[in-house]
C-alpha atoms as a PDB file:
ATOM      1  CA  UNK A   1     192.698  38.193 -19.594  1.00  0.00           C
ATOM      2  CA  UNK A   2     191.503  37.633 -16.093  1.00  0.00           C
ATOM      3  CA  UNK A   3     190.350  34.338 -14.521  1.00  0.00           C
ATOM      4  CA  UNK A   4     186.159  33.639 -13.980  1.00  0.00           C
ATOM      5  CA  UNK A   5     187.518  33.981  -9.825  1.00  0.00           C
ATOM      6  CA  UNK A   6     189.923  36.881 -10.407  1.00  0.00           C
ATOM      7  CA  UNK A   7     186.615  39.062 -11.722  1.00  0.00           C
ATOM      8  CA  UNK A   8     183.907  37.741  -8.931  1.00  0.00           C
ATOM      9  CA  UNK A   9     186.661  38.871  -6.509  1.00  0.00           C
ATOM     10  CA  UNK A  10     187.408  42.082  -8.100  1.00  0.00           C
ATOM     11  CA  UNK A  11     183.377  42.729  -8.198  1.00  0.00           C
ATOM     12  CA  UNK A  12     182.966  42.162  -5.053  1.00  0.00           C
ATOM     13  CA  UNK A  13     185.370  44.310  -3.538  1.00  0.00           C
ATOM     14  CA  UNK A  14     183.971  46.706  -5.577  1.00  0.00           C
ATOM     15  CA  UNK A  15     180.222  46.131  -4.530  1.00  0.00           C
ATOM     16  CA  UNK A  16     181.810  46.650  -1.052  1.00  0.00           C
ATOM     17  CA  UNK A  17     183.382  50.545  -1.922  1.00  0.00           C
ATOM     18  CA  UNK A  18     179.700  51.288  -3.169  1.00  0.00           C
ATOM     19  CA  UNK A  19     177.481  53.656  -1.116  1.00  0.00           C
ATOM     20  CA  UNK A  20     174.751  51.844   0.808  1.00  0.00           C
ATOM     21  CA  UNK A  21     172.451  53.889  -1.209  1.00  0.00           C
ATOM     22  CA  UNK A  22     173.647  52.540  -4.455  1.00  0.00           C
ATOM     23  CA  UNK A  23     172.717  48.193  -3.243  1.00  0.00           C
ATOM     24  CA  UNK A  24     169.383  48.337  -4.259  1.00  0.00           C
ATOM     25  CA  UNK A  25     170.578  49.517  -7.650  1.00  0.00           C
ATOM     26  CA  UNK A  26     172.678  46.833  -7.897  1.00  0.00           C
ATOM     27  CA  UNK A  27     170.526  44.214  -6.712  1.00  0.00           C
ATOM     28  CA  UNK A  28     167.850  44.944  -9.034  1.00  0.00           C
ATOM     29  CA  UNK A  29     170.472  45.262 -11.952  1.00  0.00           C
ATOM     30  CA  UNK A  30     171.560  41.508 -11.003  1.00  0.00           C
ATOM     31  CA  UNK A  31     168.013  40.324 -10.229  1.00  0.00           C
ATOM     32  CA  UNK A  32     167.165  41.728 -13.863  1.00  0.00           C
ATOM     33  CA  UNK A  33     170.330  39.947 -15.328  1.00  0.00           C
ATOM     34  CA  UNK A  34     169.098  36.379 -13.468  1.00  0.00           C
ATOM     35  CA  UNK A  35     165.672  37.027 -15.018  1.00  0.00           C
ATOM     36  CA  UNK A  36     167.200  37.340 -18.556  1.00  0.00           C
ATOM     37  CA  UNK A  37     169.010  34.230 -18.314  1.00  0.00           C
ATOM     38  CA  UNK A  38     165.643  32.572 -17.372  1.00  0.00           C
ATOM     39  CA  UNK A  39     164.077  33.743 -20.275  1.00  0.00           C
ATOM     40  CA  UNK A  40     167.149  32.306 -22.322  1.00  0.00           C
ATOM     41  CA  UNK A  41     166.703  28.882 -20.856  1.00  0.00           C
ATOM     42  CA  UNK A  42     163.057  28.785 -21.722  1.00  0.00           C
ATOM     43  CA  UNK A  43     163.744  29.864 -25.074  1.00  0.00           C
ATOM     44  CA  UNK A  44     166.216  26.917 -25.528  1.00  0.00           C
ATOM     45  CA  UNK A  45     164.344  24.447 -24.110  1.00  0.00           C
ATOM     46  CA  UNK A  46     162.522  24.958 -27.794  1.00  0.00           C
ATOM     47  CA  UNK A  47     165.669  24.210 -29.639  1.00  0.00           C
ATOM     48  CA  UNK A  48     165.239  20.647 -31.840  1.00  0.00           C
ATOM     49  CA  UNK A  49     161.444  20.483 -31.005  1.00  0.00           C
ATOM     50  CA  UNK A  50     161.259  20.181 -35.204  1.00  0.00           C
ATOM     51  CA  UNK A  51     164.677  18.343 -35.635  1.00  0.00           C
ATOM     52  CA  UNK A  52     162.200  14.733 -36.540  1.00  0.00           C
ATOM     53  CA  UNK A  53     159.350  16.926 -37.869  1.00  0.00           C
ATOM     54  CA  UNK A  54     157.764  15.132 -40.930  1.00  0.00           C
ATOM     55  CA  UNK A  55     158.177  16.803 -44.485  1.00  0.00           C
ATOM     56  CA  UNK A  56     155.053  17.022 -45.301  1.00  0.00           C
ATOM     57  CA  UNK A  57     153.937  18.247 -42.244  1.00  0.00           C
ATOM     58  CA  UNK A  58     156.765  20.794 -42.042  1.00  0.00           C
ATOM     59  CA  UNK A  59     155.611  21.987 -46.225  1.00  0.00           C
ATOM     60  CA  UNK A  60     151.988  22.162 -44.355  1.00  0.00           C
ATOM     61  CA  UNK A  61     153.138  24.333 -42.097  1.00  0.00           C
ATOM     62  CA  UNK A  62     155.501  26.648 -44.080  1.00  0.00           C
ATOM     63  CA  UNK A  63     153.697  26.908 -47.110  1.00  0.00           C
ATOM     64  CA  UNK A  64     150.418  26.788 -46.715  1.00  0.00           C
ATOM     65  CA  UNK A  65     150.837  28.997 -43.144  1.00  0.00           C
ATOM     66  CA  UNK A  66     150.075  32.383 -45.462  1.00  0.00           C
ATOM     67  CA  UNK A  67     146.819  30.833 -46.796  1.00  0.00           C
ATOM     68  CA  UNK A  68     145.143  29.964 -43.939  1.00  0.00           C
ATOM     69  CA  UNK A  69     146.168  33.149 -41.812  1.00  0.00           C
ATOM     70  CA  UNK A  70     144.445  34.892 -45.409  1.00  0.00           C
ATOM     71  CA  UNK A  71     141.455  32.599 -44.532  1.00  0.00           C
ATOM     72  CA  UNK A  72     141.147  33.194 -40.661  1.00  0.00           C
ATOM     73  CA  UNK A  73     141.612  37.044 -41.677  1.00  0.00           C
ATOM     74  CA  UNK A  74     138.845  37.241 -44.065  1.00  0.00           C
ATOM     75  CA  UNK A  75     136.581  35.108 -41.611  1.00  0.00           C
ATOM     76  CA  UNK A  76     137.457  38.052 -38.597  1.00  0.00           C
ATOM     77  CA  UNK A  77     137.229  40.914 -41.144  1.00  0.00           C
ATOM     78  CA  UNK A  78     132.948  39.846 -41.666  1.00  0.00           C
END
């Protein structure tokens, strides 16, 4: 198993051997891979937001959730 330095190096010497043609390629590869990490963090950020949720709010919103999107359907459907 290669070190985290041993592959940036090895990359990069091999970003160097690529046609000039070929950069923009790569650069919008790794601008599409930063962009995906973005999204990750974002999603994340979301992670425990119901960790101190209260029960009976939580049942409210699990349970009866089907009912009133059966309500809100009906009231769009006239």
């Amino acid at each position: 198993m290669i070190s985290e330095t041993q592959r940036r190096k090895r990359l990069a010497k091999k970003i160097q051997e690529v046609s000039t043609d070929k950069l923009v390629e790569i650069e919008r590869f790794v601008l599409s891979l930063e962009a995906s990490l973005d999204k990750s963090k974002e999603i994340l950020s979301f992670a425990g937001s119901w960790k101190n949720i209260d029960d009976e709010l939580f049942f409210d919103l699990t349970e009866n959730l089907p009912l009133r999107r059966e309500k809100n359907k009906r009231r769009s459907d006239e």
